[in-house]
Protein backbone atom coordinates (compact mmCIF):
# COMPACT_ATOMS: atom_id res chain seq x y z
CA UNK A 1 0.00 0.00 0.00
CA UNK A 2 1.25 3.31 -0.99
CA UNK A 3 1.87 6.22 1.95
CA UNK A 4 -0.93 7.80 0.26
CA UNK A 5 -3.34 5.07 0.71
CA UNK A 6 -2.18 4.61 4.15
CA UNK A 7 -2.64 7.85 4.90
CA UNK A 8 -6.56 7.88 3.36
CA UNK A 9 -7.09 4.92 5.06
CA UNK A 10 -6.00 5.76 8.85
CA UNK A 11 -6.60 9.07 10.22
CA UNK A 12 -4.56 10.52 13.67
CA UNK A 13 -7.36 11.59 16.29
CA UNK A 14 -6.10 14.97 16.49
CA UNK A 15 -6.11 16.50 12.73
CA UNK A 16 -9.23 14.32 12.36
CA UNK A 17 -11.31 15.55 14.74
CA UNK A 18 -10.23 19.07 14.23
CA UNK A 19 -11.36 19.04 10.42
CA UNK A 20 -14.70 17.25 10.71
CA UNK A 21 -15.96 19.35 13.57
CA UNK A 22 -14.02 22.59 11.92
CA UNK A 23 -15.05 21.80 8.45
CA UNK A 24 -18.99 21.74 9.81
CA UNK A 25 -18.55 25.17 11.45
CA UNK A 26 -16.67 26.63 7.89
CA UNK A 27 -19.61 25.32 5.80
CA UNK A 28 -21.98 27.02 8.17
CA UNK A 29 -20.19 30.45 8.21
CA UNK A 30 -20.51 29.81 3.99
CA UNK A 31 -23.93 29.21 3.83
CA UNK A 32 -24.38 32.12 6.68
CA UNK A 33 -22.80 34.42 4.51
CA UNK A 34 -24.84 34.05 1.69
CA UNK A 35 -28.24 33.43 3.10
CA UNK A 36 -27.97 36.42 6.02
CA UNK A 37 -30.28 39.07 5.63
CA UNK A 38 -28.07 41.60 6.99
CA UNK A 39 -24.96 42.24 5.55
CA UNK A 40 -23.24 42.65 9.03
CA UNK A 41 -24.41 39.12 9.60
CA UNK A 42 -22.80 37.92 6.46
CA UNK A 43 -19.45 39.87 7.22
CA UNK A 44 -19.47 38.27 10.58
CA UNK A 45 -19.68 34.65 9.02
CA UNK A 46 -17.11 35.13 6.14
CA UNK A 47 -14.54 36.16 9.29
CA UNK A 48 -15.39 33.18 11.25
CA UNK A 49 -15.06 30.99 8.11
CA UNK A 50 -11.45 32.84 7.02
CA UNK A 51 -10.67 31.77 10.34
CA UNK A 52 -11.25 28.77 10.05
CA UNK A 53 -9.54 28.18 7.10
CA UNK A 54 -6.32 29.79 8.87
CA UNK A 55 -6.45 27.21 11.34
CA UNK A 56 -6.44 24.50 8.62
CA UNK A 57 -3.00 26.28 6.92
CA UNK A 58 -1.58 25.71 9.83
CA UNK A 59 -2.69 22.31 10.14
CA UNK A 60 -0.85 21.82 7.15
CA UNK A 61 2.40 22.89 7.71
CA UNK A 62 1.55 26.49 5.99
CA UNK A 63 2.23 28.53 9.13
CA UNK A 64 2.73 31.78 7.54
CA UNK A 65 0.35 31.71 5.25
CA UNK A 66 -2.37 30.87 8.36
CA UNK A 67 -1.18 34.12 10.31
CA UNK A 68 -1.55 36.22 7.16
CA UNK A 69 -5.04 34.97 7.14
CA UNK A 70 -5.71 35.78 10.38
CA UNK A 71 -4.00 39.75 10.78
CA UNK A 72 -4.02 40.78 6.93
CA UNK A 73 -7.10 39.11 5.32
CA UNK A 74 -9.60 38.35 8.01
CA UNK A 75 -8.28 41.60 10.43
CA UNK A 76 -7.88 44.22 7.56
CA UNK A 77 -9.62 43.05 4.82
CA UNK A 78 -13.11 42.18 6.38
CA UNK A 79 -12.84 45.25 8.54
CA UNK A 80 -12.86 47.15 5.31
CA UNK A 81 -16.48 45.35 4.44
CA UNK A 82 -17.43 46.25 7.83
CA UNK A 83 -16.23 49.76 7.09
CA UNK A 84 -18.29 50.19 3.70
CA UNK A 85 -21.77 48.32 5.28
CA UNK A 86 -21.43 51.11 8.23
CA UNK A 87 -20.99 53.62 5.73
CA UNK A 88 -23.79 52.26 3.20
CA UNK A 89 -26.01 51.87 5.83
CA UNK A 90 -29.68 50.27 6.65
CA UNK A 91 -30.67 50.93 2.75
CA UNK A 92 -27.92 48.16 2.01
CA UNK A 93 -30.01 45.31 1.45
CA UNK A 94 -31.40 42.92 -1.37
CA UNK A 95 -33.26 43.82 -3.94
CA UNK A 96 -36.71 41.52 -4.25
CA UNK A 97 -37.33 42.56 -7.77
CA UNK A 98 -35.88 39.70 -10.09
CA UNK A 99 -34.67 40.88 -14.21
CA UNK A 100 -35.56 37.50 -14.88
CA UNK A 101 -38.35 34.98 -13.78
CA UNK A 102 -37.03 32.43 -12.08
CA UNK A 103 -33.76 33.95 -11.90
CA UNK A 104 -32.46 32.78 -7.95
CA UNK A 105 -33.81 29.37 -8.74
CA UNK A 106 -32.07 28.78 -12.13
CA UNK A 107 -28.61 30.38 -10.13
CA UNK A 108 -29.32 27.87 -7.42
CA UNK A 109 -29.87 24.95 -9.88
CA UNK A 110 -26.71 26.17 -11.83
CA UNK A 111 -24.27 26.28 -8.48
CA UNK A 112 -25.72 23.00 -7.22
CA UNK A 113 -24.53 21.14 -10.86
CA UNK A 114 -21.27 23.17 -10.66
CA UNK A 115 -20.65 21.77 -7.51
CA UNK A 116 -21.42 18.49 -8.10
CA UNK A 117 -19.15 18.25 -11.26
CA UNK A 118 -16.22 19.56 -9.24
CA UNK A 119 -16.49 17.19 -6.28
CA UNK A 120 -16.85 14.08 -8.82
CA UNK A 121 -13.72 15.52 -10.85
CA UNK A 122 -11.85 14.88 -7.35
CA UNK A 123 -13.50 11.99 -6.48
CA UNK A 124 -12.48 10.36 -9.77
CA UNK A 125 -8.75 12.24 -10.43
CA UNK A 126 -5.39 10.36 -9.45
CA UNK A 127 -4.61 11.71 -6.20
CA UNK A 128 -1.62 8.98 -5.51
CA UNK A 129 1.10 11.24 -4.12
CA UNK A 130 1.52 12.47 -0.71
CA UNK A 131 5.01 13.57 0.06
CA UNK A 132 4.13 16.07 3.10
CA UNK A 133 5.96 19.08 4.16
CA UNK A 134 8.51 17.66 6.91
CA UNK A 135 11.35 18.58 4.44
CA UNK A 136 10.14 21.82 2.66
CA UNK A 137 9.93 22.97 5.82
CA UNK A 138 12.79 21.63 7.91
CA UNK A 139 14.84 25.40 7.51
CA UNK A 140 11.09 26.94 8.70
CA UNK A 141 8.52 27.68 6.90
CA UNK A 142 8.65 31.55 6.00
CA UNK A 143 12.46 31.48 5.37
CA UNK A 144 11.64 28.40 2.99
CA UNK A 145 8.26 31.26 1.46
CA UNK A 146 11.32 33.85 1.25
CA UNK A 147 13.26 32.10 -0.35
CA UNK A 148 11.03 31.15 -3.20
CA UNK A 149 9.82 34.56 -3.57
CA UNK A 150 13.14 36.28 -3.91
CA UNK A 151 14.59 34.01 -6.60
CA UNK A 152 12.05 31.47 -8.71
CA UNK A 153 9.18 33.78 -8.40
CA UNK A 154 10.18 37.15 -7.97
CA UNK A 155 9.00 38.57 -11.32
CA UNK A 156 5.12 37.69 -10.23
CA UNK A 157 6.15 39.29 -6.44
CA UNK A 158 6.91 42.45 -8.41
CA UNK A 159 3.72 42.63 -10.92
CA UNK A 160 1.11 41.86 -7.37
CA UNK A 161 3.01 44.85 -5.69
CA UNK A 162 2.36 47.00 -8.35
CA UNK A 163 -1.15 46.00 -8.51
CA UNK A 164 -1.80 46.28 -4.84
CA UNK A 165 -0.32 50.27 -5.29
CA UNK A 166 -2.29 50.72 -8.27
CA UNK A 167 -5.42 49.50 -7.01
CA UNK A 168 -4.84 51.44 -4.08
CA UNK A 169 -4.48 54.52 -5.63
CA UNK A 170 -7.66 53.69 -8.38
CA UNK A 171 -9.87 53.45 -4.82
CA UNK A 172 -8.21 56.60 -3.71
CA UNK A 173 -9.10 58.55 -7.18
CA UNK A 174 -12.92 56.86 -7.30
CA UNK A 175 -14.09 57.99 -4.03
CA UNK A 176 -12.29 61.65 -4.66
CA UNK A 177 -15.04 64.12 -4.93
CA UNK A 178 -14.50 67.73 -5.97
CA UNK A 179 -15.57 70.53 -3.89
CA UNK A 180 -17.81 72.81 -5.42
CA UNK A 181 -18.40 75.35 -2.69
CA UNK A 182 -16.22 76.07 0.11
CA UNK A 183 -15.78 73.99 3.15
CA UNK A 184 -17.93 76.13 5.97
CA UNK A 185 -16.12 76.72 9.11
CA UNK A 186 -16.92 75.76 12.47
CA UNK A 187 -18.17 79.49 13.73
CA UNK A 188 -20.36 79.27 10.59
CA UNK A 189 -22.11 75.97 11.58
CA UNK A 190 -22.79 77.01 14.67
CA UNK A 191 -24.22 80.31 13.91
CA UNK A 192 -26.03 78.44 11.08
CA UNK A 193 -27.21 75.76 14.42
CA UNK A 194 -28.35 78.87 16.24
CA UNK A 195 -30.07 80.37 13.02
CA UNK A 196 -32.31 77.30 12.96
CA UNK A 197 -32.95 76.46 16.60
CA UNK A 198 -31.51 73.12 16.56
CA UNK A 199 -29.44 71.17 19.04
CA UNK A 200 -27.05 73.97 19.93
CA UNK A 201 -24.46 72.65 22.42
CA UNK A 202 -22.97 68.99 21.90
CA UNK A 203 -24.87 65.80 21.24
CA UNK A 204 -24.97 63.92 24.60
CA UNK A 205 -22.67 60.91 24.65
CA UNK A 206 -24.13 57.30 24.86
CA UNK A 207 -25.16 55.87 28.15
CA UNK A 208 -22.93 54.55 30.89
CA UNK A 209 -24.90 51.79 32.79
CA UNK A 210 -22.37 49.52 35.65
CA UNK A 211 -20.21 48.27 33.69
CA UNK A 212 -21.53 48.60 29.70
CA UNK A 213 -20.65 51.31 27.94
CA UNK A 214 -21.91 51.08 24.37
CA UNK A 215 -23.66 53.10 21.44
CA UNK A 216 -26.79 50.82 21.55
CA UNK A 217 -27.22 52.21 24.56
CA UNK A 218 -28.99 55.37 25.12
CA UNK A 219 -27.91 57.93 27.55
CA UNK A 220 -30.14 58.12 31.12
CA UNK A 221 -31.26 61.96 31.66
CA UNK A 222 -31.79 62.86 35.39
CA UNK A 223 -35.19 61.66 35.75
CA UNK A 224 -34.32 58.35 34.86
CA UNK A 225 -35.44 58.56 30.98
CA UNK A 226 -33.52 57.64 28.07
CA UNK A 227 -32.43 60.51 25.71
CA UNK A 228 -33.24 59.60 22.17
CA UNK A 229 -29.93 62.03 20.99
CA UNK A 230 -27.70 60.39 22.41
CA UNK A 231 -27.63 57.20 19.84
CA UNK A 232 -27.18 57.17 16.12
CA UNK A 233 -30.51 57.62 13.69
CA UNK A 234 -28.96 54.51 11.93
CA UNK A 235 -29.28 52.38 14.89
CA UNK A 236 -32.75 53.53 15.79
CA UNK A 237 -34.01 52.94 12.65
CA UNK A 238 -32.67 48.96 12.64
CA UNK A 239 -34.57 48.56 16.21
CA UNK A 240 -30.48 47.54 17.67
CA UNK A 241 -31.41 50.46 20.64
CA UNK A 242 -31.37 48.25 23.98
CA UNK A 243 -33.40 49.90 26.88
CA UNK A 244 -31.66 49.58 30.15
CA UNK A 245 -33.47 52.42 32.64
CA UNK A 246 -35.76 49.81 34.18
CA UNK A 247 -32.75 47.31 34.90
CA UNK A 248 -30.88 47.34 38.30
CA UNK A 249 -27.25 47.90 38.09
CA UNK A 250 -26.09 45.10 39.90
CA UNK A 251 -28.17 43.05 37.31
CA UNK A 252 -25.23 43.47 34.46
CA UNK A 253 -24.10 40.49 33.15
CA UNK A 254 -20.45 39.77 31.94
CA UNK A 255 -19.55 38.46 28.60
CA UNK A 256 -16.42 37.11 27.73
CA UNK A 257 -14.97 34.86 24.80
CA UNK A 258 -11.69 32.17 25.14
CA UNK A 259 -9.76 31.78 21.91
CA UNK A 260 -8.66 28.12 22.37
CA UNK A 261 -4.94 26.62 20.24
CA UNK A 262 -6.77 24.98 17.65
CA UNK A 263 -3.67 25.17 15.54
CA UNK A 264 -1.10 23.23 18.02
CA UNK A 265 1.03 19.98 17.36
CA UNK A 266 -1.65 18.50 14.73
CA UNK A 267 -0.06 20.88 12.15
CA UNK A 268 3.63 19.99 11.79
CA UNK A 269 3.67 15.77 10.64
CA UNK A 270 5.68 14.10 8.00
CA UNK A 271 3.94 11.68 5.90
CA UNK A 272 6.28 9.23 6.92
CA UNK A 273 6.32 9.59 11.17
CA UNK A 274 2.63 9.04 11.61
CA UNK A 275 -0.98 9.19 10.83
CA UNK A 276 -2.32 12.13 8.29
CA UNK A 277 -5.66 12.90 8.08
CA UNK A 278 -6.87 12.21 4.00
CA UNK A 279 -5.77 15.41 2.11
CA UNK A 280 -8.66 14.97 -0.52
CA UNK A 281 -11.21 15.73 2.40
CA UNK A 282 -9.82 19.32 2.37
CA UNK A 283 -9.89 19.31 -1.27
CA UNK A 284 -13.68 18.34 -0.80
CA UNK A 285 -14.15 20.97 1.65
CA UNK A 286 -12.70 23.72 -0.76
CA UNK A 287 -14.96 22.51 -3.30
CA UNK A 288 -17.44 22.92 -1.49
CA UNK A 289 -17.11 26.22 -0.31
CA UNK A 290 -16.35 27.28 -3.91
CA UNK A 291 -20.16 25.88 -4.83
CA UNK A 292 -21.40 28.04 -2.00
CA UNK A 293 -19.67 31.14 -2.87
CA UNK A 294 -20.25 30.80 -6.52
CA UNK A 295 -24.36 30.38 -5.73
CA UNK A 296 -24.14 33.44 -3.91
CA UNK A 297 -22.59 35.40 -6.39
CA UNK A 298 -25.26 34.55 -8.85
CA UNK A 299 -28.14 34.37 -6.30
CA UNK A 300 -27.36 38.03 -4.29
CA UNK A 301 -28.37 41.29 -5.67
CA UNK A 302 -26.45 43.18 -2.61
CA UNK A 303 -22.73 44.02 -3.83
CA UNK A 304 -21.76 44.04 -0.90
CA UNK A 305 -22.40 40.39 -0.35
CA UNK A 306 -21.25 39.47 -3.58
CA UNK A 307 -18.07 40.63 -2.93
CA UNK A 308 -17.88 39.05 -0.14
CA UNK A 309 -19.02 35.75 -1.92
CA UNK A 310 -15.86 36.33 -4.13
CA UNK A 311 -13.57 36.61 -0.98
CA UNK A 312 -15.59 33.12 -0.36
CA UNK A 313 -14.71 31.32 -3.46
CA UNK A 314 -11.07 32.96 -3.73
CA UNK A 315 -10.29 31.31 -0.12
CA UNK A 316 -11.74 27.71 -1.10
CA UNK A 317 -8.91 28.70 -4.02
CA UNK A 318 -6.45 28.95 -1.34
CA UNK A 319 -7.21 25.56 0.77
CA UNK A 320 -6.73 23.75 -2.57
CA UNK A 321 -3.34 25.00 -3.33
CA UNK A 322 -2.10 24.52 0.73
CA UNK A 323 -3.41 21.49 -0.03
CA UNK A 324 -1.21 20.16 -3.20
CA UNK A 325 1.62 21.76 -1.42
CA UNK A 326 1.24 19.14 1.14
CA UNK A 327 0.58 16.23 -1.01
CA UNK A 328 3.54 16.76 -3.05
CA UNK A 329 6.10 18.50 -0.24
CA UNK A 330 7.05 21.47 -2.25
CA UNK A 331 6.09 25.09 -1.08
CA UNK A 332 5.12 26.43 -4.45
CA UNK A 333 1.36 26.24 -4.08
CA UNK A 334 1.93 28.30 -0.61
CA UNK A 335 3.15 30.76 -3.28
CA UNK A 336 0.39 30.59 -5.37
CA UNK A 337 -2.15 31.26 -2.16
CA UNK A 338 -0.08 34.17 -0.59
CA UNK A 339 -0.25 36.04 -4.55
CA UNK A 340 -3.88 35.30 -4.27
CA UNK A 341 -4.14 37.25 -1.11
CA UNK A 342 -2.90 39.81 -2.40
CA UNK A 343 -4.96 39.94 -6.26
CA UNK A 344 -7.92 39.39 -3.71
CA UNK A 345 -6.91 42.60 -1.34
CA UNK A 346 -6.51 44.84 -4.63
CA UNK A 347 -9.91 43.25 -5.82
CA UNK A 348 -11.97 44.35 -2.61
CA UNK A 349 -10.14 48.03 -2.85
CA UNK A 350 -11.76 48.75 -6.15
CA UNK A 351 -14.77 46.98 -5.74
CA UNK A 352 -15.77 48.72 -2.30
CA UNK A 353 -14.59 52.02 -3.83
CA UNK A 354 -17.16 51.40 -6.80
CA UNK A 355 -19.62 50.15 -4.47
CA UNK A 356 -19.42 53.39 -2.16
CA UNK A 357 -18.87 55.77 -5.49
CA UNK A 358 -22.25 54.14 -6.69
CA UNK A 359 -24.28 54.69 -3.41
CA UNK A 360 -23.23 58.34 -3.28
CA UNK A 361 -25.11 58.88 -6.63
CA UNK A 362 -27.94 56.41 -6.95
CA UNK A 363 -28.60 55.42 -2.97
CA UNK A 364 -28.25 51.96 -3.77
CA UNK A 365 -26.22 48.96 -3.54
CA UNK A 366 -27.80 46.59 -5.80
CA UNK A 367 -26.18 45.20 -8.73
CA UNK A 368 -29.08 45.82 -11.10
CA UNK A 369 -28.31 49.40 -10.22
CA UNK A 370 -24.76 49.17 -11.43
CA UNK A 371 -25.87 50.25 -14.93
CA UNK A 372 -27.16 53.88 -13.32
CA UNK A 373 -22.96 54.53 -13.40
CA UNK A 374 -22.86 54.63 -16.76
CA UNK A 375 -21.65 58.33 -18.46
């Protein structure tokens, strides 16, 4: 029996049960992301899944590659989504009105037969190597990453750096707006506040209740009533205000959240010292998620969320090349992930920066909308 069929065959209790209960909460945060209502909701469950998905890098021996996950994508990237839906606002969501008949069902029916051609073009390739990454990685794994980008693929490091500057400055140029008028000062607003008898001194700040301090909570006025001015319109409007001036103080609960290792000793194993868990299962997985993230993008009408379904299918992307790195112990598809990263970082620039260039002029984020932009 080849190590490959060994491996498939056996499974080490660690790696195994980390995938199969992981892989359950990933395809959750997927499906989450594109069947939320909210678009917070669906940010919230693309992070958890990018997570995730760091956690199996690691598993796999790409250790770098699962912290860039984790502080670049996931901490920059999705706070930029976050960024844009608090800046779009509550008129962010889908569009009901369908261009065609039928037109979420057919997407459905097309991502489901996508999907299930992809996971039978796994389930019937020759996957008969495993070599694992005990020896690409035996000088550590981001000298080994340096050391590929610096000499074999330097060139392509070059070209993504120069996209990631260009696309930074394209955002920077599409939400530039010229002034027309000059910028009023701050003795002319508040002459102009005075003028029209609105709130003249400062906005009071949001309340301060035991041991919570947040904007969803309104401030208490000296009688004991909430004041209404003292939290955002936007969060009025959604119903997220949380009434707190009948509640005792001593009635506050704690919260707090425990970040376990989930990416510990499972993740560094030669295929030849001991059990592996079957590398086709994350190949599965990845298929998977692409299926779910390609139905979104064809199902949503919220830009928003189909970017983010992008950032979806563009990860399941990145689990199959961490994957063929491990099965045949080179770091090259490592490579191939990390320049992904970065394509996808300059991809979300421009799109957001369209997205918020289109809701200053139309008020919408819809896709059927997108045609409004033209000249």
């Amino acid at each position: 029996m080849s190590t490959f069929a060994a491996a498939a065959s056996t499974t080490s209790t660690g790696e195994a049960f980390q995938f199969w209960v992981l892989a359950v909460v990933a395809v959750l945060g997927a499906l989450g992301t594109v069947l939320s209502k909210k678009t917070v909701h669906s940010a919230l469950c693309l992070a958890g899944t990018m997570i995730i998905l760091a956690v199996f890098y690691m598993a796999q021996g790409a250790y770098f590659l699962g912290v860039v996950q984790i502080v670049v994508y996931t901490g920059a990237i999705m706070m930029l989504f976050l960024f844009v839906v608090m800046l779009v606002g509550i008129t962010a969501a889908d569009s009901l009105k369908e261009t065609l008949k039928g037109q979420r069902w057919l997407a459905a029916g097309c991502g489901l037969g996508f999907g299930i051609l992809l996971i039978a073009g796994i389930g019937n390739a020759s996957l008969d190597t495993f070599a694992g990454l005990g020896q690409a990685n035996a000088g550590g794994n981001p000298e080994g990453l340096a050391r590929l980008i610096f000499t074999k693929y330097v060139w392509a490091f070059e070209i993504t750096g120069a996209l990631l500057i260009t696309a930074a400055v394209g955002a920077m140029v599409l939400t530039h707006r010229e002034r027309t008028e000059a910028r009023s000062t701050q003795r002319e607003l508040s002459e102009q506040r005075v003028r029209e008898g609105t709130q003249v001194p400062p906005l009071p700040a949001p309340g301060v209740y035991a041991r919570h301090n947040a904007v969803d909570v309104p401030g208490l006025l000296p009688d004991g009533t909430t004041s209404d001015l003292s939290v955002s319109a936007t969060l009025r409007d959604r119903g997220q205000i949380r009434d707190v001036s009948n509640e005792a103080p001593g009635r506050s609960r704690r919260a707090g959240t425990a970040l376990g290792e989930l990416a510990g000793t499972v993740g560094a194993r030669n295929a030849e010292g001991g059990e592996q868990v079957n590398p086709v299962n994350y190949l599965y997985l990845a298929a998977l998620l692409f299926t779910i993230g390609a139905s979104g993008v064809l199902i949503r009408r919220n830009a928003i969320i189909v970017f983010m379904c992008v950032e979806l299918m563009l990860n399941a992307c990145n689990l199959a090349f961490v994957t063929f790195s491990r099965m045949h112990g080179n770091l090259d598809g490592q490579i191939i992930a990390f320049f992904t990263m970065v394509v996808a970082a300059a991809e979300v620039v421009v799109g957001l920066a369209i997205i918020v260039t289109m809701f200053r002029s139309r008020h919408s984020a819809s896709v059927d909308d997108a045609n409004l932009m033209k000249l």
